[in-house]
PDB file of N, CA and C in Angstrom:
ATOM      1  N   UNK A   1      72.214  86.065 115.283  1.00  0.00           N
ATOM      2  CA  UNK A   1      73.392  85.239 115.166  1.00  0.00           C
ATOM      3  C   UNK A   1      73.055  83.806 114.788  1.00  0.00           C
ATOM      4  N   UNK A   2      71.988  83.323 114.787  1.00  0.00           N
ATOM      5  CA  UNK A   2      71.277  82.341 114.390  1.00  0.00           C
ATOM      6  C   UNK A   2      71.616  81.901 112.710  1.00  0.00           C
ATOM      7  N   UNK A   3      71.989  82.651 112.013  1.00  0.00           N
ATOM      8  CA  UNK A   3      72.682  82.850 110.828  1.00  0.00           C
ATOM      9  C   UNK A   3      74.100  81.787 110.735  1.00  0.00           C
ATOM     10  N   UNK A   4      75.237  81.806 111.885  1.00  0.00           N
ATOM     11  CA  UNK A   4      76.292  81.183 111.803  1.00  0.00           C
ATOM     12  C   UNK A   4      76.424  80.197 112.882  1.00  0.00           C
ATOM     13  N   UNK A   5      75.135  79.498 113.287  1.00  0.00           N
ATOM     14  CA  UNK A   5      75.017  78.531 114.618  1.00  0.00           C
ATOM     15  C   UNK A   5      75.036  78.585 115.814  1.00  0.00           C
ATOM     16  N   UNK A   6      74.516  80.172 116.003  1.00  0.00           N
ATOM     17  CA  UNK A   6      74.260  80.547 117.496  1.00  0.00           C
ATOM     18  C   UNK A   6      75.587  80.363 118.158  1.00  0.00           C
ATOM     19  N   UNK A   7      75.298  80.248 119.714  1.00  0.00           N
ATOM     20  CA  UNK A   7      76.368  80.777 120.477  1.00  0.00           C
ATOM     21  C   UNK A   7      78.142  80.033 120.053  1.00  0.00           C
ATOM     22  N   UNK A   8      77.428  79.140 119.920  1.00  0.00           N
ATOM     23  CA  UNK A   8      78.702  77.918 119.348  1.00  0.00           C
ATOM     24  C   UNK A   8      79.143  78.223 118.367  1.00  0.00           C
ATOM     25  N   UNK A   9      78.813  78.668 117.070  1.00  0.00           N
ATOM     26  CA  UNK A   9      79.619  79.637 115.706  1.00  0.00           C
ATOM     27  C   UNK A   9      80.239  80.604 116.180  1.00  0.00           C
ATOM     28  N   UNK A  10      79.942  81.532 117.815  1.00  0.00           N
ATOM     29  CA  UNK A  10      80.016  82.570 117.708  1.00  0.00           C
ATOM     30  C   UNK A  10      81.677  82.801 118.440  1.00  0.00           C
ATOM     31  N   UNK A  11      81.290  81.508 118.986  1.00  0.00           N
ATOM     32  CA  UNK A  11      83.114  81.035 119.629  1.00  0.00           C
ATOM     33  C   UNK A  11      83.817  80.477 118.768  1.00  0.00           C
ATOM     34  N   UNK A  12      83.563  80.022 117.629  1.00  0.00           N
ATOM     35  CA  UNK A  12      84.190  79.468 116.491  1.00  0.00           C
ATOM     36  C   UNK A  12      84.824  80.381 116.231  1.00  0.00           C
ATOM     37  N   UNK A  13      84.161  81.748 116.011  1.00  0.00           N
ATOM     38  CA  UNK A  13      84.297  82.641 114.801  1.00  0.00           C
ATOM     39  C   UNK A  13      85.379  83.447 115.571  1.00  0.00           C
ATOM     40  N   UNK A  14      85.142  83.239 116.839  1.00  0.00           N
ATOM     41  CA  UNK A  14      86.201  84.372 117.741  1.00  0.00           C
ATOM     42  C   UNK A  14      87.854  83.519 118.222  1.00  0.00           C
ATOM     43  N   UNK A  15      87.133  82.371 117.957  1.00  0.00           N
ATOM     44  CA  UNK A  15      88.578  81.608 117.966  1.00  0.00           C
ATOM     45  C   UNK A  15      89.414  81.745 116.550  1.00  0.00           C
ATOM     46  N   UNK A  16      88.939  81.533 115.948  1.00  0.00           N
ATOM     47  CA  UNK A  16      88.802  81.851 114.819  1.00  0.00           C
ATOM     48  C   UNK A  16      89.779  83.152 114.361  1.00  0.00           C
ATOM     49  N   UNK A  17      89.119  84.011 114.912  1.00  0.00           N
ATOM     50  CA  UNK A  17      89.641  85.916 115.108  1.00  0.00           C
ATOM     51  C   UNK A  17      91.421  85.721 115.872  1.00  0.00           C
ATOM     52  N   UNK A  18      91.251  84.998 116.733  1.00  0.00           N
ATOM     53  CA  UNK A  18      92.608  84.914 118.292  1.00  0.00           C
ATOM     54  C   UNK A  18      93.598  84.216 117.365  1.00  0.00           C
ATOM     55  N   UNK A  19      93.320  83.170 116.246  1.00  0.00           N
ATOM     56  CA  UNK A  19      94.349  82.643 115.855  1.00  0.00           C
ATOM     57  C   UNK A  19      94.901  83.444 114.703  1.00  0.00           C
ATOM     58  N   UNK A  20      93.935  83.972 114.026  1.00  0.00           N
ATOM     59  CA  UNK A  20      94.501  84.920 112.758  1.00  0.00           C
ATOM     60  C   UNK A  20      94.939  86.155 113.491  1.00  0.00           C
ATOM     61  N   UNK A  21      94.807  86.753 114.387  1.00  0.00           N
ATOM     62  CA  UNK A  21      95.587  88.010 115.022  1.00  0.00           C
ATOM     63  C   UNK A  21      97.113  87.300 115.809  1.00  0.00           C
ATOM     64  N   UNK A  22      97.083  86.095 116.348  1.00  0.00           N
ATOM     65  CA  UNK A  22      98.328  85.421 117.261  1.00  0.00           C
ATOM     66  C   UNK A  22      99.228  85.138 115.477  1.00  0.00           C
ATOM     67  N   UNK A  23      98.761  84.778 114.335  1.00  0.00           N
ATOM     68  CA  UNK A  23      99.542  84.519 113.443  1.00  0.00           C
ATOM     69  C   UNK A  23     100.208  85.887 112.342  1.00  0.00           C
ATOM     70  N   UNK A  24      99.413  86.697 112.736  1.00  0.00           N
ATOM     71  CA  UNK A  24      99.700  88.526 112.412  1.00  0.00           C
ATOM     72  C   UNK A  24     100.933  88.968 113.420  1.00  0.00           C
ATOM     73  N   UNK A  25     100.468  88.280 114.455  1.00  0.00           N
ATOM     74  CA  UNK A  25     101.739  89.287 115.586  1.00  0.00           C
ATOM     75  C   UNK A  25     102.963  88.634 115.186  1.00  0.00           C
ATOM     76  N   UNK A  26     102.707  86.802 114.738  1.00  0.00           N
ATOM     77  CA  UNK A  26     104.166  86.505 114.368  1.00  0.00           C
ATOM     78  C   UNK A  26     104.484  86.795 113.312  1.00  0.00           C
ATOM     79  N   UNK A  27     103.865  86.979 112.456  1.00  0.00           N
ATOM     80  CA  UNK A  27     104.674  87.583 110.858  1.00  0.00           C
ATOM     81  C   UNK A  27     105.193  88.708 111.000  1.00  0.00           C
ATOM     82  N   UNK A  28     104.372  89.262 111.847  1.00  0.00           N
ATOM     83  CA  UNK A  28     104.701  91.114 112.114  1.00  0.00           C
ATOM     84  C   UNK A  28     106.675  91.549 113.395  1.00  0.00           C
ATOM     85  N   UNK A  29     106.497  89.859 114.023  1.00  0.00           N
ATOM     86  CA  UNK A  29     107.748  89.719 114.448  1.00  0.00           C
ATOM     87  C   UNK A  29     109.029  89.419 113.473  1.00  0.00           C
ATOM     88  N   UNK A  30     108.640  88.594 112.513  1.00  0.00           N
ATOM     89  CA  UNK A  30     109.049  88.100 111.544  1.00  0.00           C
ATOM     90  C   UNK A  30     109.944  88.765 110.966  1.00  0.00           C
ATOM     91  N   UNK A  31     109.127  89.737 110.354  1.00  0.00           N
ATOM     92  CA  UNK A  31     109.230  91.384 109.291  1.00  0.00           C
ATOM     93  C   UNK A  31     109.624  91.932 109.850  1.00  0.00           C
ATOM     94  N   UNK A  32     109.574  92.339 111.112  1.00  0.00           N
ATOM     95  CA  UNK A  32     110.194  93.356 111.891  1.00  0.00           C
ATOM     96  C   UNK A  32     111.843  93.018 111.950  1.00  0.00           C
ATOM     97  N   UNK A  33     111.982  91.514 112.429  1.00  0.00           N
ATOM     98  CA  UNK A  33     113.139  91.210 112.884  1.00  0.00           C
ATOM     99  C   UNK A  33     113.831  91.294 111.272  1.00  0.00           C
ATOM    100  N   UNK A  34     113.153  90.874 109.771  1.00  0.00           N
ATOM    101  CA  UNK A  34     114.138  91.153 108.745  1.00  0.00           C
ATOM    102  C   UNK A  34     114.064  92.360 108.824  1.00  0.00           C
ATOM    103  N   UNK A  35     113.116  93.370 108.705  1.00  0.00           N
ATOM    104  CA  UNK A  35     114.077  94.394 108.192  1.00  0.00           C
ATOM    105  C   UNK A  35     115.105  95.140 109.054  1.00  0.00           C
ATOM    106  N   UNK A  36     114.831  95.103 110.292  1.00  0.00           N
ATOM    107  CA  UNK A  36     116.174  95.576 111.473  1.00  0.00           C
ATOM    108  C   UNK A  36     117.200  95.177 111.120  1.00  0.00           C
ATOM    109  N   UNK A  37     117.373  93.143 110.985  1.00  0.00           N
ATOM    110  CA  UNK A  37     118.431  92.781 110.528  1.00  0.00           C
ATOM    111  C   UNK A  37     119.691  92.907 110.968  1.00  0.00           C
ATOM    112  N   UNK A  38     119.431  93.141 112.665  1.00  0.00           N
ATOM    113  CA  UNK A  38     121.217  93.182 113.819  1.00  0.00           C
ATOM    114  C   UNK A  38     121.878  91.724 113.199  1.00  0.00           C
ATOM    115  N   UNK A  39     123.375  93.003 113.574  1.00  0.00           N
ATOM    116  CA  UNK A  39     124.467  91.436 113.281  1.00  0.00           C
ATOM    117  C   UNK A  39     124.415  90.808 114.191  1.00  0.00           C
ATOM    118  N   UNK A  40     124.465  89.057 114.318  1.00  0.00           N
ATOM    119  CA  UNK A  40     124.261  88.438 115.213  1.00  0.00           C
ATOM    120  C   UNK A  40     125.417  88.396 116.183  1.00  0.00           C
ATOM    121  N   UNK A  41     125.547  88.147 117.430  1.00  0.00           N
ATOM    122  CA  UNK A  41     126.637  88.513 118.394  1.00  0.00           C
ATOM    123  C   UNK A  41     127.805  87.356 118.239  1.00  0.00           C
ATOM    124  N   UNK A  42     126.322  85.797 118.243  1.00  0.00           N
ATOM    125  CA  UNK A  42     127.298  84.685 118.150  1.00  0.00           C
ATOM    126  C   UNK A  42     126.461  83.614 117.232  1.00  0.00           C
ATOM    127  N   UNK A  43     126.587  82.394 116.620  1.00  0.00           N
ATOM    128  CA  UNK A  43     125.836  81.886 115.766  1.00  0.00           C
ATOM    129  C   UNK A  43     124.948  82.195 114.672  1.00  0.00           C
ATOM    130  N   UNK A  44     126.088  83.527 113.632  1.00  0.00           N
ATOM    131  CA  UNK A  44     125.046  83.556 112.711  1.00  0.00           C
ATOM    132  C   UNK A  44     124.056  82.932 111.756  1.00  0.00           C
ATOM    133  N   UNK A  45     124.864  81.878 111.550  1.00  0.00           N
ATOM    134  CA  UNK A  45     124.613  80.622 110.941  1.00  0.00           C
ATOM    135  C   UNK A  45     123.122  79.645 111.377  1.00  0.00           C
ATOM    136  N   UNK A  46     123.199  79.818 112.660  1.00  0.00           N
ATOM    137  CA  UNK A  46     121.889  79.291 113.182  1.00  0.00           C
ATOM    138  C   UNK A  46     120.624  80.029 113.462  1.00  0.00           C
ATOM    139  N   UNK A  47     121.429  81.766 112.941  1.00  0.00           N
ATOM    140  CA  UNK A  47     119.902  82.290 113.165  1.00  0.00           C
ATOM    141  C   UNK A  47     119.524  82.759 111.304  1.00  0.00           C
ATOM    142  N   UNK A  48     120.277  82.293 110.454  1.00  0.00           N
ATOM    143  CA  UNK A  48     119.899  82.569 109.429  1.00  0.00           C
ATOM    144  C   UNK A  48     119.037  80.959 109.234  1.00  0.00           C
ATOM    145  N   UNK A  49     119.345  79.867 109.218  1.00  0.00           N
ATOM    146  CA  UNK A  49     118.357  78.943 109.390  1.00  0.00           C
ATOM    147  C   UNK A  49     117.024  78.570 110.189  1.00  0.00           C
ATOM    148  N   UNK A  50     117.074  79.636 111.403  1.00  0.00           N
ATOM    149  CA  UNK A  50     115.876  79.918 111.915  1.00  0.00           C
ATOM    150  C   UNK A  50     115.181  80.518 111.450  1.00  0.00           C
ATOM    151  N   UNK A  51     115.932  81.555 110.897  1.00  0.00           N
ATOM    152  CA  UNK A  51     114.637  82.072 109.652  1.00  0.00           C
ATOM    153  C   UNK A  51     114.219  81.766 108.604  1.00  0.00           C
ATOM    154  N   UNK A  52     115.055  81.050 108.179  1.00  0.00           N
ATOM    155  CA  UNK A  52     114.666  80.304 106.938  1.00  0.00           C
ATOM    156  C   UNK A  52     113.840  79.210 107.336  1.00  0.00           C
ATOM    157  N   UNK A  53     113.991  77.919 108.487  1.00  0.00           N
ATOM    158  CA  UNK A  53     112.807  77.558 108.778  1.00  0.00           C
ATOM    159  C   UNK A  53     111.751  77.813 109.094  1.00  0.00           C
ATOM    160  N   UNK A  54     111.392  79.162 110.102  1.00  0.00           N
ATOM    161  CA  UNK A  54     110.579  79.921 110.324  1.00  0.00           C
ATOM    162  C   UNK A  54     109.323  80.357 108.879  1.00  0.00           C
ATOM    163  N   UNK A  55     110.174  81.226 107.715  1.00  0.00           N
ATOM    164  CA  UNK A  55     109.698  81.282 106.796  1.00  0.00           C
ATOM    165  C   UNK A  55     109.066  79.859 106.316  1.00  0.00           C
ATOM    166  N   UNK A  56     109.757  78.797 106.420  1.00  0.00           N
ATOM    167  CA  UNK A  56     109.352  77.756 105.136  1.00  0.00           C
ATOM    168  C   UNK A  56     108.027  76.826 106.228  1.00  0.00           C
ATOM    169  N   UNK A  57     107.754  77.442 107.420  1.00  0.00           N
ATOM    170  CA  UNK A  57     106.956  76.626 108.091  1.00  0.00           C
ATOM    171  C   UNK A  57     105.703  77.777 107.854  1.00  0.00           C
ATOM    172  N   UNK A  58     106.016  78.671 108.037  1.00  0.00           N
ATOM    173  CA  UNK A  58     104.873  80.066 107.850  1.00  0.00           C
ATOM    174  C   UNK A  58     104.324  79.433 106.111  1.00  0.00           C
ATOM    175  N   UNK A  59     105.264  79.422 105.388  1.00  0.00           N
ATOM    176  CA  UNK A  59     104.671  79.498 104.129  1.00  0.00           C
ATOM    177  C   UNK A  59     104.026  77.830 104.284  1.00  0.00           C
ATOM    178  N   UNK A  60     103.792  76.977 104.392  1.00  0.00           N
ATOM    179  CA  UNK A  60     103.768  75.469 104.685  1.00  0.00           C
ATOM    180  C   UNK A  60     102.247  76.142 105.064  1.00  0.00           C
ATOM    181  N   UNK A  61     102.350  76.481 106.723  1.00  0.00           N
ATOM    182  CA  UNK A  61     100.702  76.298 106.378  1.00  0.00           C
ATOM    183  C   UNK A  61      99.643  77.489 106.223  1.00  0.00           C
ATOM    184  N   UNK A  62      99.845  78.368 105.366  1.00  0.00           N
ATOM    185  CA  UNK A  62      99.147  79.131 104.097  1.00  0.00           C
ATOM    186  C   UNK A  62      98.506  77.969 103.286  1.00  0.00           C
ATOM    187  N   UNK A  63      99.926  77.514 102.398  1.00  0.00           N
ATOM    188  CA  UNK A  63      99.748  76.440 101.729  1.00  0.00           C
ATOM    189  C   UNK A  63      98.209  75.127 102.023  1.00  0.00           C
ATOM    190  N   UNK A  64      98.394  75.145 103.485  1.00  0.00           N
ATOM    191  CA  UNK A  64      97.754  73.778 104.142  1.00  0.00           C
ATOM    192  C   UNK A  64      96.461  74.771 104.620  1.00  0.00           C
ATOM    193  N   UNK A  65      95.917  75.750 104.331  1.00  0.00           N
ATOM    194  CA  UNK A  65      95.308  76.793 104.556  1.00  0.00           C
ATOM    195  C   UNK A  65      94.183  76.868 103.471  1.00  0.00           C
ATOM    196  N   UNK A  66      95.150  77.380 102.192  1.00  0.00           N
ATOM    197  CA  UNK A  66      94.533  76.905 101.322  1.00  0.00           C
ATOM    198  C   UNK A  66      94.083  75.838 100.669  1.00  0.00           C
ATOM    199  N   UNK A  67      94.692  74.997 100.481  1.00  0.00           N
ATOM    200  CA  UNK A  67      94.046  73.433 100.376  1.00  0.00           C
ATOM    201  C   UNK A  67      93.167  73.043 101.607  1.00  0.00           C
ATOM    202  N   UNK A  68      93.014  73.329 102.190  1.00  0.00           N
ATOM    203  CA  UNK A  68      91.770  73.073 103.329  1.00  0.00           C
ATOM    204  C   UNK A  68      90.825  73.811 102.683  1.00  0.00           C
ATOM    205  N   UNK A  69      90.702  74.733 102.357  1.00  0.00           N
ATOM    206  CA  UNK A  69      89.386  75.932 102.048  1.00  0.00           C
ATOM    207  C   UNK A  69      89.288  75.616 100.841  1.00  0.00           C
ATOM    208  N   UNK A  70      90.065  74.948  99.931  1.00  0.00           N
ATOM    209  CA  UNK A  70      89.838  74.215  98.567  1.00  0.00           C
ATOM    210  C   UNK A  70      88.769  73.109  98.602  1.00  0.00           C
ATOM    211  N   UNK A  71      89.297  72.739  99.447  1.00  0.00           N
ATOM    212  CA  UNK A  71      89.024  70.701  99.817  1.00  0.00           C
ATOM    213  C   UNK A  71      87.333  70.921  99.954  1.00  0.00           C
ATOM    214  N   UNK A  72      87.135  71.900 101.053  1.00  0.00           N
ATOM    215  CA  UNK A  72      85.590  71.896 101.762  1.00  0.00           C
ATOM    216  C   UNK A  72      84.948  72.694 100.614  1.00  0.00           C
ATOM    217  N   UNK A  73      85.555  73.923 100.104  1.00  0.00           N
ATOM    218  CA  UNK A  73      84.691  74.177  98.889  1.00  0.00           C
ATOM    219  C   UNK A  73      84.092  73.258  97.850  1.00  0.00           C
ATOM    220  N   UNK A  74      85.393  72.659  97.248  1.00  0.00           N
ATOM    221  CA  UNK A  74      84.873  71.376  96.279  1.00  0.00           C
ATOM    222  C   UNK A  74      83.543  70.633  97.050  1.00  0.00           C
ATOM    223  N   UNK A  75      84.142  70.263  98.457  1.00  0.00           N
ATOM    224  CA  UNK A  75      83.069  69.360  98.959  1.00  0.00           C
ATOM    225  C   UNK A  75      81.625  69.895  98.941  1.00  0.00           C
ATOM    226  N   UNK A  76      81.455  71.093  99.145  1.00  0.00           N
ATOM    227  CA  UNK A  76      80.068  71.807  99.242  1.00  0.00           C
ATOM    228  C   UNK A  76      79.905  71.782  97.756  1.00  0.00           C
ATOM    229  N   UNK A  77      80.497  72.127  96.811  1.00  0.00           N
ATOM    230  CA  UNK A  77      80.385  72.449  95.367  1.00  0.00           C
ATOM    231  C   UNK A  77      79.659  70.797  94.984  1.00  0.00           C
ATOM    232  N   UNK A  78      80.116  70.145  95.210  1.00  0.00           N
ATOM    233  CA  UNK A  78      79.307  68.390  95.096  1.00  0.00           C
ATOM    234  C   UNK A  78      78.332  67.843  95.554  1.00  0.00           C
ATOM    235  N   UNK A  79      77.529  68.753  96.806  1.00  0.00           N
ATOM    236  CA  UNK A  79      76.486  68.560  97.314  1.00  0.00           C
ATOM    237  C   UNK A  79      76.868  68.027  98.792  1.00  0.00           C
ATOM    238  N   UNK A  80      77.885  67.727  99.125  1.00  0.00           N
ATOM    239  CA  UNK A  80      78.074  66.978 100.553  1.00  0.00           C
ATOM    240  C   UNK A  80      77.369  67.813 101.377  1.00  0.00           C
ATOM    241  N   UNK A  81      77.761  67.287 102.664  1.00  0.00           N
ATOM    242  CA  UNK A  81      76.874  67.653 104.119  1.00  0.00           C
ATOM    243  C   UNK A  81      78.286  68.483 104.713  1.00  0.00           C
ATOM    244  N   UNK A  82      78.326  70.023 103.946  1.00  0.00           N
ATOM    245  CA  UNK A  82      79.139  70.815 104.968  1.00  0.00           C
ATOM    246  C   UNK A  82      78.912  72.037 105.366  1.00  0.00           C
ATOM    247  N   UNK A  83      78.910  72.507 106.638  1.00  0.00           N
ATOM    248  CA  UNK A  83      78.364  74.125 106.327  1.00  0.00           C
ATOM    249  C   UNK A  83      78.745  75.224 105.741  1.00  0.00           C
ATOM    250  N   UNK A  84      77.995  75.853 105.403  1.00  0.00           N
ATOM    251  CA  UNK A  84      78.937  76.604 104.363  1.00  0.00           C
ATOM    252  C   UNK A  84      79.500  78.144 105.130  1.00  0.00           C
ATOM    253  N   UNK A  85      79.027  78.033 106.407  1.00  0.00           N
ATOM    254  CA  UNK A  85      79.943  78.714 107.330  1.00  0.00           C
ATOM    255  C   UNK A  85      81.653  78.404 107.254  1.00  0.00           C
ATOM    256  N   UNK A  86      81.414  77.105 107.503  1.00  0.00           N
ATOM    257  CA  UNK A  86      82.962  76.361 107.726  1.00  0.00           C
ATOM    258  C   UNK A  86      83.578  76.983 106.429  1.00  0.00           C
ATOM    259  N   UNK A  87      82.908  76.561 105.539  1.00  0.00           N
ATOM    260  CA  UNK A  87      83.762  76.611 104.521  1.00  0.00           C
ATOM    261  C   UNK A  87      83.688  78.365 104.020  1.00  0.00           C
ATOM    262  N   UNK A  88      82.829  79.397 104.490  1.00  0.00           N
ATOM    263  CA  UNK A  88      83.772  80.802 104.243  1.00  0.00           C
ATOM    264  C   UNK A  88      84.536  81.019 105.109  1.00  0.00           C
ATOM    265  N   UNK A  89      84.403  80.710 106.540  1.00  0.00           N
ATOM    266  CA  UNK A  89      85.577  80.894 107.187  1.00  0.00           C
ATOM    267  C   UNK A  89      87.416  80.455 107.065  1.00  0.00           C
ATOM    268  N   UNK A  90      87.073  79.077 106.203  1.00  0.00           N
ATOM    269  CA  UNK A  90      88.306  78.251 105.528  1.00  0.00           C
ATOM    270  C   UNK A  90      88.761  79.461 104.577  1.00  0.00           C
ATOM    271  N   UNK A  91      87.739  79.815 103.381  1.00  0.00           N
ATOM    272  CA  UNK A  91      88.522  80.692 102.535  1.00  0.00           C
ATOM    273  C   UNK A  91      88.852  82.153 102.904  1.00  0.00           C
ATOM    274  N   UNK A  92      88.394  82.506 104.032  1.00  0.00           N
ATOM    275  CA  UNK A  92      88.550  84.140 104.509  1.00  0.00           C
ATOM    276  C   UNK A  92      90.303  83.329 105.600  1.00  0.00           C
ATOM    277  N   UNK A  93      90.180  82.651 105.964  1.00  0.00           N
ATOM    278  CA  UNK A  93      91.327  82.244 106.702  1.00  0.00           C
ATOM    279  C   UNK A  93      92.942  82.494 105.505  1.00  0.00           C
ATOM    280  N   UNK A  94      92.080  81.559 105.065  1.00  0.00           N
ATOM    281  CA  UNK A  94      93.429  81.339 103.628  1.00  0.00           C
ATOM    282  C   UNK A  94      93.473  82.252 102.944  1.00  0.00           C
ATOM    283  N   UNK A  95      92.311  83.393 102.637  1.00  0.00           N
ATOM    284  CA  UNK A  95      92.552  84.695 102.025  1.00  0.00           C
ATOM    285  C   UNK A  95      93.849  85.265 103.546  1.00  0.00           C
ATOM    286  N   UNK A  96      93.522  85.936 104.490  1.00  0.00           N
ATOM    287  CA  UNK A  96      93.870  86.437 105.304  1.00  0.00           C
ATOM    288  C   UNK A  96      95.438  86.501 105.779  1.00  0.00           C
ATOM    289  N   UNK A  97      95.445  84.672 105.413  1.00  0.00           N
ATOM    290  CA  UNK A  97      96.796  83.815 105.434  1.00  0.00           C
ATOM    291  C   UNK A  97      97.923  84.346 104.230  1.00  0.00           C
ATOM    292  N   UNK A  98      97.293  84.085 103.352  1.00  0.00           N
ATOM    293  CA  UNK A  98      97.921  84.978 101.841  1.00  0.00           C
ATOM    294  C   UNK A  98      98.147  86.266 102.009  1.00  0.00           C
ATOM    295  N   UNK A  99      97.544  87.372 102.232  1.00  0.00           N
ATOM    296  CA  UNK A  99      97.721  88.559 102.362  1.00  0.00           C
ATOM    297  C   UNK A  99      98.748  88.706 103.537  1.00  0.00           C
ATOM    298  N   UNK A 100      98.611  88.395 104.883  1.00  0.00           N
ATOM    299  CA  UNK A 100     100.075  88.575 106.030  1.00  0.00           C
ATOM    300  C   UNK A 100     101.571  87.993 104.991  1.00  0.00           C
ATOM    301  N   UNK A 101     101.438  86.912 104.275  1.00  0.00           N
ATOM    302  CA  UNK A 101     102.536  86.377 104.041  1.00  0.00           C
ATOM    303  C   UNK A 101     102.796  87.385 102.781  1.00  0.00           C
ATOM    304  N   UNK A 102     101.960  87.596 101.769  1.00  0.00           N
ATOM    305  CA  UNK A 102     102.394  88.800 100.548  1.00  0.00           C
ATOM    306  C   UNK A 102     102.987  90.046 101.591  1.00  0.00           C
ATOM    307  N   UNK A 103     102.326  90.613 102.266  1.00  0.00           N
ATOM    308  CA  UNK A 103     102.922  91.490 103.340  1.00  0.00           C
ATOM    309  C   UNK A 103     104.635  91.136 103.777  1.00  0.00           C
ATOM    310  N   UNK A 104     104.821  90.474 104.199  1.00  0.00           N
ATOM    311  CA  UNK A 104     106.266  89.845 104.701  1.00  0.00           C
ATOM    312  C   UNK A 104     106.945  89.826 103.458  1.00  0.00           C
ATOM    313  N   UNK A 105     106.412  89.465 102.550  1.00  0.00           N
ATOM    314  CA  UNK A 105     107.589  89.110 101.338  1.00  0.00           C
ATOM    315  C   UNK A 105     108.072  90.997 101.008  1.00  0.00           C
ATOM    316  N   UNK A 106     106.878  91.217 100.589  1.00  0.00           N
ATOM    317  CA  UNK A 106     107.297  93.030 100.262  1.00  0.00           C
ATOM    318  C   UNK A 106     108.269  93.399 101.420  1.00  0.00           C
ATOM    319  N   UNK A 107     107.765  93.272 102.645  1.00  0.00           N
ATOM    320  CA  UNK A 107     108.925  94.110 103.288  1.00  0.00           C
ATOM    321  C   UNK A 107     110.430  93.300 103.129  1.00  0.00           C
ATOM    322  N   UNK A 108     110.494  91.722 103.030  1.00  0.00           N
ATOM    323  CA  UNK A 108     112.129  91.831 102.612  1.00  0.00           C
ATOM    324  C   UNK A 108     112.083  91.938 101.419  1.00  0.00           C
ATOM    325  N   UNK A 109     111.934  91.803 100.086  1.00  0.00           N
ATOM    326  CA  UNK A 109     112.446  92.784  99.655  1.00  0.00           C
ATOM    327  C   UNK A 109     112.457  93.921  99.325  1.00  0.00           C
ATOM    328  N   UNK A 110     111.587  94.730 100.161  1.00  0.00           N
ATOM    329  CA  UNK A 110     112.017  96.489 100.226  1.00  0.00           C
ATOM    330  C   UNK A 110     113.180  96.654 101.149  1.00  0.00           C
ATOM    331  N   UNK A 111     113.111  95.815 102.283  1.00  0.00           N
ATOM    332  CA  UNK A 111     114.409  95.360 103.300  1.00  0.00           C
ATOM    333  C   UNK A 111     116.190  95.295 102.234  1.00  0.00           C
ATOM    334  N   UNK A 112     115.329  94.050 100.826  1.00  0.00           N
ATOM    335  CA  UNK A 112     117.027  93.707 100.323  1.00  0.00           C
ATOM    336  C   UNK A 112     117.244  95.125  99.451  1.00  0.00           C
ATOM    337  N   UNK A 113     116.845  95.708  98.921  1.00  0.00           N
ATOM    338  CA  UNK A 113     116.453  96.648  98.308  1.00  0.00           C
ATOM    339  C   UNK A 113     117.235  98.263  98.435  1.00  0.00           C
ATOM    340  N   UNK A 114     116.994  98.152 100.318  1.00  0.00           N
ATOM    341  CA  UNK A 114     117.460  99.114 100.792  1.00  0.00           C
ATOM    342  C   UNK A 114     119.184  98.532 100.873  1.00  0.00           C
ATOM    343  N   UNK A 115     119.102  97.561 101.520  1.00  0.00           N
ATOM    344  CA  UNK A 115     120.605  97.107 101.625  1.00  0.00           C
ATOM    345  C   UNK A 115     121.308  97.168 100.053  1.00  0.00           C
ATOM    346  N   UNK A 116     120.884  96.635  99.334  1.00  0.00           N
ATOM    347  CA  UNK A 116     121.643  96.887  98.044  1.00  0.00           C
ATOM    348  C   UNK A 116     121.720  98.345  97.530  1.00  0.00           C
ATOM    349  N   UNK A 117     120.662  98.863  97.688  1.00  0.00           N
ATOM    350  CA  UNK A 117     121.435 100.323  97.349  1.00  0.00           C
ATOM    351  C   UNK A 117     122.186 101.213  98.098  1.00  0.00           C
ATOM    352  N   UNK A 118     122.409 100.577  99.071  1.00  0.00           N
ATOM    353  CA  UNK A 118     123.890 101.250 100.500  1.00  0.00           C
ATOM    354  C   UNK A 118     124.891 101.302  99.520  1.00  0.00           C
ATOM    355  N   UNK A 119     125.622 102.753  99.856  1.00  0.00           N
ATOM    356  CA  UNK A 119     127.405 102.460  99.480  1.00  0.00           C
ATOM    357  C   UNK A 119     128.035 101.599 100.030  1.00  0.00           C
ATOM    358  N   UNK A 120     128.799 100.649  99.233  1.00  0.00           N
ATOM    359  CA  UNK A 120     129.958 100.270  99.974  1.00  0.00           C
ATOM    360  C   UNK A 120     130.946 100.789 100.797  1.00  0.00           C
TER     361      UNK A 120
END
């Protein structure tokens, strides 16, 4: 293990693991809750903006995900002083990050998909 900075990489890497599985369970709440899609009892209005903020904060930091794993690449690509641990873990993050959120998008629209082809 001496490879990714001994014991201290090795909690990196597992913290690391806890936040990309805690950010899977919420997309996976996410997706779940579009495609179920119950009518709301009372305030529909405020739970269609919860999801829409929800979404636009999920997609926000992908975004801030990838430009991080950009930033430190360039920086290693120039010679700076960075490890280049950090920086595959930045781009396996922001890969990881991309793929849950491509995931979510397919299921709504296989979600709108199904609803539009319902009879009226």
């Amino acid at each position: 293990m001496s490879a990714i900075g001994g014991v201290g990489g090795v909690d990196r890497v597992m913290a690391l693991r806890a936040q990309i599985l805690e950010r899977n369970a919420a997309l996976n709440r996410v997706s779940g809750s579009a495609a179920a899609a119950p009518a709301p009892v009372t305030g529909g209005a405020t739970n269609a903006a919860s999801f829409s903020d929800t979404m636009q904060s999920a997609i926000a930091k992908v975004n801030e995900g990838q430009q991080k794993a950009s930033a430190l690449s360039e920086q290693y690509e120039r010679g700076e002083t960075v490890d280049i641990a950090k920086v595959m873990l930045a781009r396996q993050e922001a890969s990881v990050g991309f793929e849950a959120t491509l995931q979510v998008r397919n299921k709504i629209l296989s979600a709108y998909k199904d609803i539009m082809s319902m009879p009226v």
